[in-house]
Protein backbone atom coordinates (compact mmCIF):
# COMPACT_ATOMS: atom_id res chain seq x y z
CA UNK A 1 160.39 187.99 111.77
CA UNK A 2 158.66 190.49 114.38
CA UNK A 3 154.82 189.41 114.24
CA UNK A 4 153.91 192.98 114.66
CA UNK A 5 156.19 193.83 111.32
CA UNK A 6 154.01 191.25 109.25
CA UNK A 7 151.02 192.79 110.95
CA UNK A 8 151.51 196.22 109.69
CA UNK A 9 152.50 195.37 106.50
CA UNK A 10 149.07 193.70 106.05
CA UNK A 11 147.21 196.45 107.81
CA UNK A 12 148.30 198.98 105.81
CA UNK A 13 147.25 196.95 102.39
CA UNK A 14 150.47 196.04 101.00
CA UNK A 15 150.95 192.54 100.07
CA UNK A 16 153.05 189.97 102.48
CA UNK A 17 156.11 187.77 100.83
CA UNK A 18 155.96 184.61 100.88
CA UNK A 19 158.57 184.38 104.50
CA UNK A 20 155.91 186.77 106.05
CA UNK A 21 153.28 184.29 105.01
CA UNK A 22 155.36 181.55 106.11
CA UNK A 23 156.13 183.10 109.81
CA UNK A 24 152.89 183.39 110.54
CA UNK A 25 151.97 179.84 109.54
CA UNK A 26 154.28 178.89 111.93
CA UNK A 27 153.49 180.90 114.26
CA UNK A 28 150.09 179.78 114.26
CA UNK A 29 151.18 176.32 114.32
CA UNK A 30 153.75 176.63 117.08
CA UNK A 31 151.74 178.95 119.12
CA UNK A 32 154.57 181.76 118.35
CA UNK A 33 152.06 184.30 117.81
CA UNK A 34 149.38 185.08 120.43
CA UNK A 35 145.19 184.74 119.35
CA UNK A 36 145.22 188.53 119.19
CA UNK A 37 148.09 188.56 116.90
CA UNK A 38 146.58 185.78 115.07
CA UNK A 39 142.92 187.38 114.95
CA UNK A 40 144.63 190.40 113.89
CA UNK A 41 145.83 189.24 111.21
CA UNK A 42 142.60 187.44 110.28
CA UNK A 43 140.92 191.09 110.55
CA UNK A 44 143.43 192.67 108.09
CA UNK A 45 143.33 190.10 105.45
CA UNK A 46 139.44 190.29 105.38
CA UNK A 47 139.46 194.14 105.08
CA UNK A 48 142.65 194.56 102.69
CA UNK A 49 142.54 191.41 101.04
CA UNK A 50 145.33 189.01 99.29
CA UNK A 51 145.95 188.33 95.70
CA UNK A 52 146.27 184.96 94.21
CA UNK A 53 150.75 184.65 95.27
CA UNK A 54 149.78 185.86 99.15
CA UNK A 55 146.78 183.10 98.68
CA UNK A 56 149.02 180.31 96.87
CA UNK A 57 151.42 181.22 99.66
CA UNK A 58 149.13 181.15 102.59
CA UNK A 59 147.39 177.69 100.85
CA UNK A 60 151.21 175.81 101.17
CA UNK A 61 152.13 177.21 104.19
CA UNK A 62 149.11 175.64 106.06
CA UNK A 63 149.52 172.42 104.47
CA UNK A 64 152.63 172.47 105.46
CA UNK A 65 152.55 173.43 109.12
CA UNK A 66 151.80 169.80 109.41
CA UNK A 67 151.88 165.68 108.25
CA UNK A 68 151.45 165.84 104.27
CA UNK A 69 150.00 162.17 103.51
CA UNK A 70 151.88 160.32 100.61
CA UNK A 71 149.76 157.21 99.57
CA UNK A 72 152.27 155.56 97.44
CA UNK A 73 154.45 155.05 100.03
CA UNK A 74 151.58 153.57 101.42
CA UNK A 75 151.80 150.90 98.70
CA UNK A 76 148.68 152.64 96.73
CA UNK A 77 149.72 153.51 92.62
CA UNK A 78 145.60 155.23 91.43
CA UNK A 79 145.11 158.84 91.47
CA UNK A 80 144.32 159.72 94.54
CA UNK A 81 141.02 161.86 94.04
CA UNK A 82 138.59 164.08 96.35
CA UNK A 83 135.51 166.51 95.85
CA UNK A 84 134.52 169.19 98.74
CA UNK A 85 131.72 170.51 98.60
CA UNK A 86 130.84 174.41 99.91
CA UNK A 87 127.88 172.98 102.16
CA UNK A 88 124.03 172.84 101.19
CA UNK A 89 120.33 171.88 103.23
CA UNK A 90 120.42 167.86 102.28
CA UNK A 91 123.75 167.54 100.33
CA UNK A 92 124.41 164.15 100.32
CA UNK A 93 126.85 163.71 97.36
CA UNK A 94 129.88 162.38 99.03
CA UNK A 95 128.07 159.52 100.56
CA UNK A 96 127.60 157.78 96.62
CA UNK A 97 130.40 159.71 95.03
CA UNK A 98 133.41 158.33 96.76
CA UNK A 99 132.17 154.79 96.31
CA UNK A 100 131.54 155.70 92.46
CA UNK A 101 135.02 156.74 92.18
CA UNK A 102 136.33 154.22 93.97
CA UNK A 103 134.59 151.57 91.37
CA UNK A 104 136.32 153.56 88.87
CA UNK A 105 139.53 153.16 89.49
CA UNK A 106 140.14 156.38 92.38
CA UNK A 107 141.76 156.38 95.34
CA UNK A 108 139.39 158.58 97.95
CA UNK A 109 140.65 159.57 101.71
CA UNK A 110 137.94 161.71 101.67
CA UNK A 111 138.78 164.47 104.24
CA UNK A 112 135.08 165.61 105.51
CA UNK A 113 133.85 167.50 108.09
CA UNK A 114 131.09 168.30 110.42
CA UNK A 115 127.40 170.22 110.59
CA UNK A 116 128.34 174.08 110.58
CA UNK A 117 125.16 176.58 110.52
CA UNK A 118 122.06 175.56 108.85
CA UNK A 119 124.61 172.71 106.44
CA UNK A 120 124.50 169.41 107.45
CA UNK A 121 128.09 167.72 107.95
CA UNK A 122 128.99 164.59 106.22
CA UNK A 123 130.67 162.83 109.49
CA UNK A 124 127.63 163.56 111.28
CA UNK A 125 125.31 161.53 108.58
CA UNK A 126 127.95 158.72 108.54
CA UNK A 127 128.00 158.36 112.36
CA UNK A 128 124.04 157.87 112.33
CA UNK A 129 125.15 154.09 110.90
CA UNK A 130 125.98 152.38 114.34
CA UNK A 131 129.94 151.82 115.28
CA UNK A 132 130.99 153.83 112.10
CA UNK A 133 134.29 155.43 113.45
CA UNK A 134 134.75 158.69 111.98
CA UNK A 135 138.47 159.72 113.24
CA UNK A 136 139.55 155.83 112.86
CA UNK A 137 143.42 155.75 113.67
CA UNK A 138 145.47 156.13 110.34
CA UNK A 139 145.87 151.99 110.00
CA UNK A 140 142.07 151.74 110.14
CA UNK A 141 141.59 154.20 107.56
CA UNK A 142 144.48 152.16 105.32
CA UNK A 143 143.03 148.86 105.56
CA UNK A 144 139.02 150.67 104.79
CA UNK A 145 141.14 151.96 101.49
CA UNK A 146 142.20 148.78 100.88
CA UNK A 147 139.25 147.17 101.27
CA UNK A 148 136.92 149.47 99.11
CA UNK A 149 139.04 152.33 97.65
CA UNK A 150 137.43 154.91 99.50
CA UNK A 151 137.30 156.00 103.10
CA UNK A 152 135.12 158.93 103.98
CA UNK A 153 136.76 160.28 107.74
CA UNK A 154 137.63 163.44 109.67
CA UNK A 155 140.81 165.22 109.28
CA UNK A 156 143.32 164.32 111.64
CA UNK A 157 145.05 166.78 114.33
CA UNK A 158 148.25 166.59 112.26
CA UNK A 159 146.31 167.69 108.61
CA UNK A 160 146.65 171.64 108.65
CA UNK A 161 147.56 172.41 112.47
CA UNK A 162 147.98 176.02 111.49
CA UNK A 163 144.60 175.73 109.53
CA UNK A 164 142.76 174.47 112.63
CA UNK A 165 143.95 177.16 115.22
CA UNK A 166 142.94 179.79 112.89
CA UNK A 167 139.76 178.72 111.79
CA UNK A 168 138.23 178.57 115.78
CA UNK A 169 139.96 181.88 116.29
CA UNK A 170 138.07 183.31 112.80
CA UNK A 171 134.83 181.98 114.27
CA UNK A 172 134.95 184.48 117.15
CA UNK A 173 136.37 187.20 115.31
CA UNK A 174 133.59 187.97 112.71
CA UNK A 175 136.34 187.03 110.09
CA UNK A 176 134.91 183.92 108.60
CA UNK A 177 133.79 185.23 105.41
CA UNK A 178 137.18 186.08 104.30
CA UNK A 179 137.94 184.81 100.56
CA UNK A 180 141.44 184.06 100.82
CA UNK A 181 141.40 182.51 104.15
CA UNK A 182 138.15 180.47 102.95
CA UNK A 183 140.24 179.17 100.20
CA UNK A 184 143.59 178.78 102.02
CA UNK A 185 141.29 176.54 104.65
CA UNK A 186 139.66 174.11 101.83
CA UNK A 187 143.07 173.94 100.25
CA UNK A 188 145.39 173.08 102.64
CA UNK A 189 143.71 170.19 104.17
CA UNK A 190 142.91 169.01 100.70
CA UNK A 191 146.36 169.32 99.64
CA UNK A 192 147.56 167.38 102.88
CA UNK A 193 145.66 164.65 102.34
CA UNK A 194 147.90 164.13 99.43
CA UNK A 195 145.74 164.13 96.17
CA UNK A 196 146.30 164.48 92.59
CA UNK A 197 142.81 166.09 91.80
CA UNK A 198 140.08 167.80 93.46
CA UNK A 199 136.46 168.49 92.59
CA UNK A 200 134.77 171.45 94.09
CA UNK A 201 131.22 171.96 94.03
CA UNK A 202 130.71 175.79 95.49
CA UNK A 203 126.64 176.47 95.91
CA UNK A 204 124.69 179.46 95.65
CA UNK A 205 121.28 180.16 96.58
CA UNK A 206 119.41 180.52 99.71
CA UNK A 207 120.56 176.97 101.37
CA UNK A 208 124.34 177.65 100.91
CA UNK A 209 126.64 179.50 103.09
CA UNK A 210 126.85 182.09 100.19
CA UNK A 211 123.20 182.75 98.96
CA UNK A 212 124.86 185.27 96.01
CA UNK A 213 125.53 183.90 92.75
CA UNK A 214 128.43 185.88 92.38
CA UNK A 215 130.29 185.83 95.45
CA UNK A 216 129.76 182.07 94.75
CA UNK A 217 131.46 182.63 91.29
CA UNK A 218 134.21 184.75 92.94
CA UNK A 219 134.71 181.53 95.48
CA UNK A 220 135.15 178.81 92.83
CA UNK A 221 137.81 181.14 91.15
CA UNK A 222 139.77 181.60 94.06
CA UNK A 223 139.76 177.89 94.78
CA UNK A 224 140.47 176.77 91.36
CA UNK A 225 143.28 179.58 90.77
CA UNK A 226 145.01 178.79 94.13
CA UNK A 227 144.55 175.03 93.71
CA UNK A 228 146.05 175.37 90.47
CA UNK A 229 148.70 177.31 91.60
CA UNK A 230 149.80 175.55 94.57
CA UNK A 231 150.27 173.11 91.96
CA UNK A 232 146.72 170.72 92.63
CA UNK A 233 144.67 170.14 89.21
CA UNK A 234 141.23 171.60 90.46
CA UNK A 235 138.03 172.42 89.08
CA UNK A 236 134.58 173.80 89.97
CA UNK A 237 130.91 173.56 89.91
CA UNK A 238 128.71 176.35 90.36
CA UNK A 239 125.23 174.60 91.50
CA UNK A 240 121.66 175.42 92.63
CA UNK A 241 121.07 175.84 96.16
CA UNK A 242 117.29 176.89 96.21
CA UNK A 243 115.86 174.02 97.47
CA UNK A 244 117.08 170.68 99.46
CA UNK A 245 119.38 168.89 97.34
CA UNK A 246 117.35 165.03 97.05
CA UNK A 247 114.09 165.50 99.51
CA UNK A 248 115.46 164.55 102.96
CA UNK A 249 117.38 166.63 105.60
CA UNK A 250 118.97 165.17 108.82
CA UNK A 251 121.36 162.45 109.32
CA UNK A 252 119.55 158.68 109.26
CA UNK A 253 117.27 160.45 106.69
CA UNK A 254 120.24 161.35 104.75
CA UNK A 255 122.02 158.16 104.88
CA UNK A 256 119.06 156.11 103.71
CA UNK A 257 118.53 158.29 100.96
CA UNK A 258 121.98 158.10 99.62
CA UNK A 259 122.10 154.26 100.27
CA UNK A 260 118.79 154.42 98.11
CA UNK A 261 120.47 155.81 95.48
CA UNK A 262 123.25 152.94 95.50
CA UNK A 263 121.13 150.65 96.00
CA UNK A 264 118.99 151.42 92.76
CA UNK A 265 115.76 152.51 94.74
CA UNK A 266 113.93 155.69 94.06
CA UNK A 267 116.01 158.40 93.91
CA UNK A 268 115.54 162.28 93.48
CA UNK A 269 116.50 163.12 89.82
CA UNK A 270 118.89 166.21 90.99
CA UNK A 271 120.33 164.48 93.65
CA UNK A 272 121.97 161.34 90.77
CA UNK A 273 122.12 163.92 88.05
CA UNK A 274 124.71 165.80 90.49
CA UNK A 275 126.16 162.97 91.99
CA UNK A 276 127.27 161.82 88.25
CA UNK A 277 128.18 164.71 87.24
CA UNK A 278 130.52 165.27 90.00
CA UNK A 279 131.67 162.08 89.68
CA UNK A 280 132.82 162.30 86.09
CA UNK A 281 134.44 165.64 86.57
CA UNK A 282 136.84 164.06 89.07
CA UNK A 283 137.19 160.68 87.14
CA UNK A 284 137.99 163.10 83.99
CA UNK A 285 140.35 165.43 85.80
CA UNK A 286 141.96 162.81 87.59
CA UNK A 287 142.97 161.14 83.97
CA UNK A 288 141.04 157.73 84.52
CA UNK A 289 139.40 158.56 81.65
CA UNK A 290 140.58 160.44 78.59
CA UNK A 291 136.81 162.21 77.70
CA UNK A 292 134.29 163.30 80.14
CA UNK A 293 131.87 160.89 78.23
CA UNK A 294 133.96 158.22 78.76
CA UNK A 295 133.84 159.54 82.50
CA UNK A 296 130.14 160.14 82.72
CA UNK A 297 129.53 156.28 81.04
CA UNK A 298 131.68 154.55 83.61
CA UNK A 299 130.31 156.46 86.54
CA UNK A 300 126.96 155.47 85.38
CA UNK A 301 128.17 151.91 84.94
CA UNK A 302 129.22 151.88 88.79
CA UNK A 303 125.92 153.35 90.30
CA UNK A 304 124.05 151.52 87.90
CA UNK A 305 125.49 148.15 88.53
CA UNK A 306 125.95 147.85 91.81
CA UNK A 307 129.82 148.33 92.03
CA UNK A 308 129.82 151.75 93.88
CA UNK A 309 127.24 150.24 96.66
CA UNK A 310 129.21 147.24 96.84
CA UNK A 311 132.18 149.65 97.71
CA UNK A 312 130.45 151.83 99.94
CA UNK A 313 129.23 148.84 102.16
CA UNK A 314 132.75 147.57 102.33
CA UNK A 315 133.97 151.18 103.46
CA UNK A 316 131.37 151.49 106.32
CA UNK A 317 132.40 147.55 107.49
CA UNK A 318 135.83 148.42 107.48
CA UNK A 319 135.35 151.45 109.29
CA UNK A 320 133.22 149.61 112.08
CA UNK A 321 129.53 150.30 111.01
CA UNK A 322 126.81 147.18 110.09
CA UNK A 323 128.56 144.53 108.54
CA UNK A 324 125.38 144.53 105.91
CA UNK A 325 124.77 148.07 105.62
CA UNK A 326 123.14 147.18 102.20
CA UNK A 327 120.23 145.35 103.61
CA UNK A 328 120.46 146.60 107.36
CA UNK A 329 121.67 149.60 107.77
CA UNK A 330 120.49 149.96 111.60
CA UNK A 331 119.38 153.33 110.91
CA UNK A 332 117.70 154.87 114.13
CA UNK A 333 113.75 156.11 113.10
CA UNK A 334 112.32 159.22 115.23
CA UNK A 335 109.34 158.64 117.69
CA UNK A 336 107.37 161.32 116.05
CA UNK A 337 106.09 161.68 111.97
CA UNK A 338 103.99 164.71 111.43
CA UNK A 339 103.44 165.68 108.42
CA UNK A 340 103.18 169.81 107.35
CA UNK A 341 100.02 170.39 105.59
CA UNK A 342 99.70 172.95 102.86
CA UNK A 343 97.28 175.92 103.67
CA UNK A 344 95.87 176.19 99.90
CA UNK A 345 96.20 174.75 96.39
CA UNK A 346 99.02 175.72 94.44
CA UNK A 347 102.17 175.61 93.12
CA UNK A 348 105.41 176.03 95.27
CA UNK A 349 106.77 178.80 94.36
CA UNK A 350 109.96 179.52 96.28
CA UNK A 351 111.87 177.88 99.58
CA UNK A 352 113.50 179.49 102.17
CA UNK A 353 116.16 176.79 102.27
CA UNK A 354 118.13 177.94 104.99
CA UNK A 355 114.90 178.66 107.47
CA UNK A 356 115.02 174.55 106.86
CA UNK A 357 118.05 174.20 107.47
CA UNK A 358 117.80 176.03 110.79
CA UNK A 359 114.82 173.78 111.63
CA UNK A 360 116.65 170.61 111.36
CA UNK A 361 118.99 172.52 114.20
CA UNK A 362 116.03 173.20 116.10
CA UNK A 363 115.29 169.73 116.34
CA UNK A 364 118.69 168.55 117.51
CA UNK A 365 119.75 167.82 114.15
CA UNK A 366 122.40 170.15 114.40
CA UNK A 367 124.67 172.16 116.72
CA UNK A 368 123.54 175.33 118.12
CA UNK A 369 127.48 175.53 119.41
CA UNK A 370 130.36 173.39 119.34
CA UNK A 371 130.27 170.47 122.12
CA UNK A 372 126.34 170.35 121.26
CA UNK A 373 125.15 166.49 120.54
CA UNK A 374 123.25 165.73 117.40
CA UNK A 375 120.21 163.56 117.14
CA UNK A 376 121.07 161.38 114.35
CA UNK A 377 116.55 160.17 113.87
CA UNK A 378 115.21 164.13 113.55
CA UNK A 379 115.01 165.92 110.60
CA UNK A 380 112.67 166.55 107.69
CA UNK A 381 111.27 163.67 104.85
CA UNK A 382 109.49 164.50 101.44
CA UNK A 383 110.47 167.91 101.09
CA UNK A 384 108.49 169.39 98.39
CA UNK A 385 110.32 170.98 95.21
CA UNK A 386 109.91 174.46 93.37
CA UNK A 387 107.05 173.22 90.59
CA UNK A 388 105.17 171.55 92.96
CA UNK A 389 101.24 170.85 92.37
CA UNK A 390 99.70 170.84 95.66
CA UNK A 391 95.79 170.09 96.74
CA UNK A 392 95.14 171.93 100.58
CA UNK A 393 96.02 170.05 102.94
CA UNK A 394 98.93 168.07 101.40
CA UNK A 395 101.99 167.17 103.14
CA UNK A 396 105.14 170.44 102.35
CA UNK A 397 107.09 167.71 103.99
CA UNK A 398 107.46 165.42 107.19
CA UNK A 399 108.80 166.42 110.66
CA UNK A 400 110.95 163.63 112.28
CA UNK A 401 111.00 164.71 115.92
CA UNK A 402 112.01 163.07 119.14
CA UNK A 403 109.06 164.92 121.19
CA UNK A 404 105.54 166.92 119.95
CA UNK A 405 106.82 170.19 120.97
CA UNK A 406 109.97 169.56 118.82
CA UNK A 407 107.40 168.89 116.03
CA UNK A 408 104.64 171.59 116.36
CA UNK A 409 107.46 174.56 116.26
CA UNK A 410 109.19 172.44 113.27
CA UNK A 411 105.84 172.03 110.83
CA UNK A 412 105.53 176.17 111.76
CA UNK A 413 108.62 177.19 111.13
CA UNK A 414 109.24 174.44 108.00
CA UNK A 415 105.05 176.30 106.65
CA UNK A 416 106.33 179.75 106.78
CA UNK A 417 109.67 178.95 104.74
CA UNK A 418 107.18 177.64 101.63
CA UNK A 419 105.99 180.28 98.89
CA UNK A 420 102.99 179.22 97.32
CA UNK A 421 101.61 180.55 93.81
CA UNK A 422 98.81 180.15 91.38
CA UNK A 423 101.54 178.80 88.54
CA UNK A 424 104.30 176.89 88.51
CA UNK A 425 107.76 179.25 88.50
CA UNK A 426 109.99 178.50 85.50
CA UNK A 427 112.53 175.96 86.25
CA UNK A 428 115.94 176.48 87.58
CA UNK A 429 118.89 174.48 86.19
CA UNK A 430 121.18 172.37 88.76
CA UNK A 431 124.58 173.63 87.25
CA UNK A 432 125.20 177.25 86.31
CA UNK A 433 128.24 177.00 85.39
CA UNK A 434 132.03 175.56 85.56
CA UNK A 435 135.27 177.48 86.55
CA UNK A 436 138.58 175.84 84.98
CA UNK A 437 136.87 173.09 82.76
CA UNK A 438 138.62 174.04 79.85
């Protein structure tokens, strides 16, 4: 097929079949179709649009324009099971929930991904532990499943080629917010990676990628309907992403305060609540468990009792990180603590969570652009909650910075992002909703 016949169909708003969809897959994948074809095409999905068969379509081709994992041939007979998350400020989730699946009785390759914006990246945390290999070679990330039922890593080359060119090429072509090419890129890696259920936990709010609560809704039924329809059992979580999910931001930070959580140390209420929650979902879906109660008890059973931590430190040794990442996790600290003082008593009354996000960048704890190295010690500690009670003078949070400059423009820019009020706002709840839990 001509690309510039698929291109006009799609430009003029009519939908493509599924051998249009198909050709340009390949043609992606191949390198059949130049980056202008490619971006656009990108363009003229984002302005016309697809419906859920062009979607369901566009989700299978990408997954498969390349390798399709199959873990019983591996040897491997659970569910094979997986959450993605739509990126938050502080979202640390995957870190305790594939180990709390794993203790259940799930099988997790956990496909993750990097820092993008003003989101943290899950790789990025993990790769603050010491020797933890994030892109092990495919053995590697066998034996870490073997050894702990879990294996949190970066998606190979072959996962999605067609996927991966388009997704750089959407970055430079203004066409990233595209709904059907959002949910054909979460999809078809998922789907590659071979699993029999998938999670999704899409955030709304001023820390997520969408800050609308209903393009956030219109996201988690897109994924769920394609999922479903590309023949994946899927189902999603519409959560709260108004302030830092648990109260740290930045990689070591992040780390220790999931291992925290494992580990049965203080934890931030939202931060387990979610975690569980999550974690039942997929142990539900997945058929582990014939009620979500049933669910919800045994994932509580594994945090509780030291089964999930016990698989997450087995994980990280497998994957090359401290062989005792339970006791000493070889975390590295910043040079610099400051704290942010409060101007004036009062309650905090509303977060800028992205303007936070953007200050953990600022301090290297991001990427500004691709190639960019991230400081896995910098970052922000103690971040204050909506509902807050503050005297003047107390701490908003705590700048981790390698250098003072670093610091001063992060407690300025980490003051101005706070809202303060005379009373306490009315509290906002962590779920809003589910798409295709019935």
């Amino acid at each position: 097929m001509l690309a510039t016949e698929i291109l006009r169909t799609k430009r003029d708003g009519r939908a493509l079949s599924a051998a249009q969809v198909e050709a340009f897959a390949q043609g992606l994948a191949s390198g059949g179709w130049s980056d202008a074809q490619c971006g656009a095409m990108a363009m003229a999905i984002l302005l016309n649009g697809m419906d859920r068969a062009e979607t369901v379509a566009l989700t299978d081709a990408f997954t498969r324009s390349g390798e399709v994992l199959d873990w019983r041939a591996e040897g491997f007979d659970a569910p094979v099971l997986d959450k993605h998350s739509t990126g938050g400020v502080g979202d640390k989730v995957s870190l305790a929930l594939a180990p709390i699946v794993a203790a259940c009785g799930g099988l997790v390759p956990m496909v993750s991904g990097r820092g993008l914006g003003h989101t943290g990246g899950t790789l990025d945390k993990l790769e603050a532990l010491p020797g933890y290999t994030a892109n092990p070679p495919h053995a590697q990330a066998v034996r870490a499943l073997r050894a702990a039922g879990c294996a949190i890593v970066g998606a190979s080359a072959r996962l999605a080629p067609a996927d991966r060119r388009l997704y750089a090429i959407r970055d430079v072509t203004a066409t990233v917010e595209s709904l059907p090419l959002i949910t054909a890129s979460i999809l078809s890696k998922k789907r590659a990676a071979g699993l029999d259920a998938l999670v999704l936990d899409v955030k709304f709010g001023s820390g997520a990628f969408m800050a609308d609560a209903a393009q956030a809704t219109a996201l988690a039924h897109s994924l769920v309907d394609t999922a479903r329809g590309a023949g994946l059992p899927a189902l999603a979580l519409l959560t709260d992403m108004n302030q830092v999910l648990g109260t740290n931001a930045g990689n070591a930070l992040e780390v220790q305060e999931a291992l925290d959580l494992l580990c049965g140390r203080a934890a931030d209420a939202r931060l387990r609540a979610l975690t569980l929650e999550l974690s039942a979902r997929l142990l539900h879906l997945g058929g582990l468990f014939g009620t979500l109660a049933d669910a919800a008890a045994a994932a509580e059973r594994a945090l509780a009792g030291g089964a999930a931590a016990e698989r997450f430190a087995r994980m990280v040794a497998a994957l090359g990180g401290p062989a005792d990442v339970l006791h000493d996790a070889r975390l590295p600290t910043a040079p610099l603590v400051v704290p942010v003082p409060v101007a004036r008593a009062g309650f905090v009354a509303g977060i800028d969570v992205r303007a936070l996000g953007l200050a953990v960048v600022e301090l290297g704890g991001g990427r500004r652009r691709d190639g960019d190295t991230v400081d896995p010690r910098v970052g922000l500690a103690a971040v204050q909650a909506p509902g807050a009670a503050l005297q003047a003078g107390e701490p908003l949070a705590f700048v981790h910075a390698a250098d003072a400059g670093a610091a001063a423009a992060a407690v300025a820019a980490v003051s101005a992002a706070f809202t303060l009020a005379d009373e306490a706002p009315a509290p906002v709840p962590l779920v809003a909703g589910a798409v295709g839990a019935g």
